[in-house]
N, C-alpha and C. Protein backbone atom coordinates (compact mmCIF):
# COMPACT_ATOMS: atom_id res chain seq x y z
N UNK A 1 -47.62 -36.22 14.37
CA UNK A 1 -48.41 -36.25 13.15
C UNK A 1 -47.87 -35.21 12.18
N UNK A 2 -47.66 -35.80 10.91
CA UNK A 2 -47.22 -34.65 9.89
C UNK A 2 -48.52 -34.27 8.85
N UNK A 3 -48.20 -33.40 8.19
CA UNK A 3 -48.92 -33.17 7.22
C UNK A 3 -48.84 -32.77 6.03
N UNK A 4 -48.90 -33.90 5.07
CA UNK A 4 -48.07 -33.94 3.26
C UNK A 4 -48.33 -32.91 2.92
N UNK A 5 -47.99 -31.91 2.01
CA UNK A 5 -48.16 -31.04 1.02
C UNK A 5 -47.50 -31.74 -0.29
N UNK A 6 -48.49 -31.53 -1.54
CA UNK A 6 -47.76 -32.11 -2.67
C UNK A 6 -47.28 -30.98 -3.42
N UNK A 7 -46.30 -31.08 -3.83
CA UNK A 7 -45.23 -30.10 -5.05
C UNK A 7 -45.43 -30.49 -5.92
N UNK A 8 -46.12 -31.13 -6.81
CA UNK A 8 -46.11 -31.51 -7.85
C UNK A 8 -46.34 -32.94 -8.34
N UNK A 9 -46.17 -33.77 -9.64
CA UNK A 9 -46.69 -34.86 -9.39
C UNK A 9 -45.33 -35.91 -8.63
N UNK A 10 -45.40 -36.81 -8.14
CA UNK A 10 -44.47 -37.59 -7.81
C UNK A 10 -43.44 -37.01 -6.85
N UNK A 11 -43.67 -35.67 -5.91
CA UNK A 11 -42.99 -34.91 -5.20
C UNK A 11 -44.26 -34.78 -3.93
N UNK A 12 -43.51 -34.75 -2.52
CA UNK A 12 -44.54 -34.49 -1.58
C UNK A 12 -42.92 -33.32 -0.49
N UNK A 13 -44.11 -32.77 0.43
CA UNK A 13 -42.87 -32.45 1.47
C UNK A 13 -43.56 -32.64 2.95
N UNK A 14 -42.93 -32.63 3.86
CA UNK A 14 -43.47 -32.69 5.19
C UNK A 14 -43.24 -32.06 6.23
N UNK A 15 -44.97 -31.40 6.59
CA UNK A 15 -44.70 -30.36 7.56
C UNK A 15 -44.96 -30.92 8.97
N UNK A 16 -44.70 -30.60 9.75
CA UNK A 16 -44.99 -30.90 11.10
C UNK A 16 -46.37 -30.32 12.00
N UNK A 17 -47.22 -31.38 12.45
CA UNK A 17 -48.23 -30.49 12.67
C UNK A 17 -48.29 -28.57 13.82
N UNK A 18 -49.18 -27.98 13.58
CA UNK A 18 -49.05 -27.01 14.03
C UNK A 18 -49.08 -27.00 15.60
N UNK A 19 -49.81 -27.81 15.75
CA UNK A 19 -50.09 -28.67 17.19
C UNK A 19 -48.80 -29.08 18.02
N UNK A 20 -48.54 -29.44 17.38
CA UNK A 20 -46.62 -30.52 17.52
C UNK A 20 -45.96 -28.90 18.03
N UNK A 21 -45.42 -28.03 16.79
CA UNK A 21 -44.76 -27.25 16.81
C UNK A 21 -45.08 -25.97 17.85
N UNK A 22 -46.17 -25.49 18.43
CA UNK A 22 -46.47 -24.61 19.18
C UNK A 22 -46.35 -25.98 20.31
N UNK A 23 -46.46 -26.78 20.70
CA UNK A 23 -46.06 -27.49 21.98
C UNK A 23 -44.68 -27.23 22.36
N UNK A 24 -43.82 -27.81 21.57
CA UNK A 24 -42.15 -27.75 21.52
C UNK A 24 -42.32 -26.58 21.83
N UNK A 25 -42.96 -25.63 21.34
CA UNK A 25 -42.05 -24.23 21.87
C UNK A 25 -42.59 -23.89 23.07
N UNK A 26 -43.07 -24.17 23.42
CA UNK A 26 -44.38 -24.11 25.23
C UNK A 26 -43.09 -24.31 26.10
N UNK A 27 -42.68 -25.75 25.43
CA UNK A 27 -41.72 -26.26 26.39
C UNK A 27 -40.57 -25.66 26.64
N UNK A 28 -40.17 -24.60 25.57
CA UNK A 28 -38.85 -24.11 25.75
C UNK A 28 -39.10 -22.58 26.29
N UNK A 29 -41.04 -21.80 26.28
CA UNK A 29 -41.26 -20.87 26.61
C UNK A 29 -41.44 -21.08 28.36
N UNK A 30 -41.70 -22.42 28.71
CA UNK A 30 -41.70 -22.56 30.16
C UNK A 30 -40.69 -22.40 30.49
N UNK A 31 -39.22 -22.87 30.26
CA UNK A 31 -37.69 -23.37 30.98
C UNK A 31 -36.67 -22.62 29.67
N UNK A 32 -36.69 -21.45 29.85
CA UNK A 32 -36.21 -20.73 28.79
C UNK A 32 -34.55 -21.20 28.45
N UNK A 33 -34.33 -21.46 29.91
CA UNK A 33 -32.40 -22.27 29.62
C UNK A 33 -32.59 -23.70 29.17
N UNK A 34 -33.62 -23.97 28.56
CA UNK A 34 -33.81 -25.72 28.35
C UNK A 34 -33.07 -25.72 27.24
N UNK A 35 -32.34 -26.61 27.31
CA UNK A 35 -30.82 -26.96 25.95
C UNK A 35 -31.36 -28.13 25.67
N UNK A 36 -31.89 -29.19 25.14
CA UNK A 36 -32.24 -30.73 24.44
C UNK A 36 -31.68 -30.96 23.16
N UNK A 37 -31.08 -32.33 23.04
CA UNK A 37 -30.56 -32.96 21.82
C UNK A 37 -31.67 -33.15 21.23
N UNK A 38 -31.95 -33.74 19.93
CA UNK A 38 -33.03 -34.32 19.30
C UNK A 38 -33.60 -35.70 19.96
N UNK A 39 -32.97 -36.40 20.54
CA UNK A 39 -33.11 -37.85 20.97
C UNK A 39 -34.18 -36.91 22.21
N UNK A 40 -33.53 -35.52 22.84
CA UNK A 40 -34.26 -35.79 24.17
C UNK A 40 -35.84 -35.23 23.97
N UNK A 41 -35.31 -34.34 22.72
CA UNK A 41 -36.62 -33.67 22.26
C UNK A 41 -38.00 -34.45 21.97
N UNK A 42 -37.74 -35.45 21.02
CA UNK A 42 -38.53 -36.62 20.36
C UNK A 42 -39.08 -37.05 21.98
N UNK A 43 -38.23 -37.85 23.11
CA UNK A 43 -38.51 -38.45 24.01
C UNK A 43 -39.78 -37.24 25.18
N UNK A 44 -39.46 -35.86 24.86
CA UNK A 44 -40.21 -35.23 25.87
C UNK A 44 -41.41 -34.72 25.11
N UNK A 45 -41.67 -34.99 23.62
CA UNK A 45 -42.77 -34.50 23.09
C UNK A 45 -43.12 -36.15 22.69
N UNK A 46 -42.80 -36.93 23.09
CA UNK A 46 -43.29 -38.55 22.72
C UNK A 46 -43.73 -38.31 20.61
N UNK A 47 -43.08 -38.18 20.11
CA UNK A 47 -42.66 -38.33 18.95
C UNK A 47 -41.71 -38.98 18.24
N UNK A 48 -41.69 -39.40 17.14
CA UNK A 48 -40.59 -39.88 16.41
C UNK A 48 -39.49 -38.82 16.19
N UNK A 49 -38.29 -39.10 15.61
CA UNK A 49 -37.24 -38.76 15.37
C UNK A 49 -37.40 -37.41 14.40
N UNK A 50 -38.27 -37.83 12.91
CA UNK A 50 -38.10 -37.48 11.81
C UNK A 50 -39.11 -36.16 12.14
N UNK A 51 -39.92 -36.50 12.20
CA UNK A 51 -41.57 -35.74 13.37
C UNK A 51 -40.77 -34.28 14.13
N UNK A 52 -39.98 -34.79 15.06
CA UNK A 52 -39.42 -34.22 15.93
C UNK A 52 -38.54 -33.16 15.46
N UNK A 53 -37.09 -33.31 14.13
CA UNK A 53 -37.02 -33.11 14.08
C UNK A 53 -37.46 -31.34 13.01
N UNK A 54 -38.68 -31.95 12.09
CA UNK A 54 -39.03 -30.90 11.34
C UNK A 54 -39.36 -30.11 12.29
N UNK A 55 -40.15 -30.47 13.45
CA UNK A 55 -41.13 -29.69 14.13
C UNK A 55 -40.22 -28.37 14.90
N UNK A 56 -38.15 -29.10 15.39
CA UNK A 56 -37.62 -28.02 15.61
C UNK A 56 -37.40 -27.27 14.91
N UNK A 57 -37.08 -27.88 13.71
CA UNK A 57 -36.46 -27.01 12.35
C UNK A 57 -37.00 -26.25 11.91
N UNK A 58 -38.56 -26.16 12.49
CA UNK A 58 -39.47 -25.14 11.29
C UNK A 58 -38.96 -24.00 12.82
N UNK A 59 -38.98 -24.47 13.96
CA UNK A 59 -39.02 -23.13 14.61
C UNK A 59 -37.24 -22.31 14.46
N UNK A 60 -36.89 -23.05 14.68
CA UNK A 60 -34.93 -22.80 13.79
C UNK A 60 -35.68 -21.77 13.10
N UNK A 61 -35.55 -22.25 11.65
CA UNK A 61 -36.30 -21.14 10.59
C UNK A 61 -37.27 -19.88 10.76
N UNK A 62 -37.78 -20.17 11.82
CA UNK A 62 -39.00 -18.78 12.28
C UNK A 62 -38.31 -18.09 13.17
N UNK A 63 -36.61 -18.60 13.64
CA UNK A 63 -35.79 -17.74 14.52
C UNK A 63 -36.16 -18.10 16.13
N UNK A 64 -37.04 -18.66 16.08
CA UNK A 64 -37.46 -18.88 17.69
C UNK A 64 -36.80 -19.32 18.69
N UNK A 65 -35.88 -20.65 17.56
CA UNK A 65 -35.22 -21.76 18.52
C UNK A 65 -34.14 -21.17 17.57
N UNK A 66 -32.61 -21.72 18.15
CA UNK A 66 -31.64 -22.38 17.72
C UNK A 66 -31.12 -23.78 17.78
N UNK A 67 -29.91 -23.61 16.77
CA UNK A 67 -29.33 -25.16 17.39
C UNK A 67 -27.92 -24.83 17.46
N UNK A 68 -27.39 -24.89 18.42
CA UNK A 68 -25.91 -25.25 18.70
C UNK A 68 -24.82 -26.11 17.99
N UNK A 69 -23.50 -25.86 18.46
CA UNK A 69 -22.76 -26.87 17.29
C UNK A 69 -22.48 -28.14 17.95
N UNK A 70 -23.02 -28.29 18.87
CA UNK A 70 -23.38 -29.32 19.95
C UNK A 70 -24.60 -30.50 19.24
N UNK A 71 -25.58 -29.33 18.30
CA UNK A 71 -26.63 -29.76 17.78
C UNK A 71 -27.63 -29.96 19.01
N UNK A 72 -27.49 -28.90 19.95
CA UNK A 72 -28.69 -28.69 20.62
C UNK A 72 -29.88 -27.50 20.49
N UNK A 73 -30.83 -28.01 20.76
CA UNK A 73 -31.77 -26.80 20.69
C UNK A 73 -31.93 -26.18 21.82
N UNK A 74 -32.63 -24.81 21.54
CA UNK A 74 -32.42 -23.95 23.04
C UNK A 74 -33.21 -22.71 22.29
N UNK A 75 -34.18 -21.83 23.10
CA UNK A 75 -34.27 -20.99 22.66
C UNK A 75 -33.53 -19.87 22.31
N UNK A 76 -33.95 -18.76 21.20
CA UNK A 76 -33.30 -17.64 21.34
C UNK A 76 -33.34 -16.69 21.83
N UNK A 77 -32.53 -15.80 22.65
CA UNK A 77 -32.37 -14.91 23.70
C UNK A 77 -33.10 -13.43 23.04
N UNK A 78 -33.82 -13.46 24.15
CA UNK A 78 -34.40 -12.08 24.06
C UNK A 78 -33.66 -11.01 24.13
């Protein structure tokens, strides 16, 4: 589930729910060596693609997660 924010008229953006995004990271705070593509990510949080991916990207951005040049996610090392 996302959730629109509007920018203005005829402009929206999309966040990923907060719900969504503290799950994904559960999953990577349980199995800290967990490496997942986006395909596997979407498939283990039963989400769509697009869903899936904001929900890593916002944690990317908060430094939590990375992504590899593999384009995998994985947490970041303590």
């Amino acid at each position: 589930m996302t959730t629109v924010l509007a920018e203005g008229p005829g402009t929206s953006h999309h966040t990923p729910s907060f719900e969504l995004v503290m799950r994904a990271m559960r999953e990577f705070d349980e199995l800290p060596t967990l490496r997942l593509t986006l395909d596997q990510a979407a498939r283990l949080l039963s989400v769509d693609h697009d869903t899936c991916k904001e929900a890593l990207d916002s944690l990317v951005e908060g430094h939590l997660l990375l992504r590899d040049r593999a384009g995998r996610y994985a947490r970041v090392p303590h």
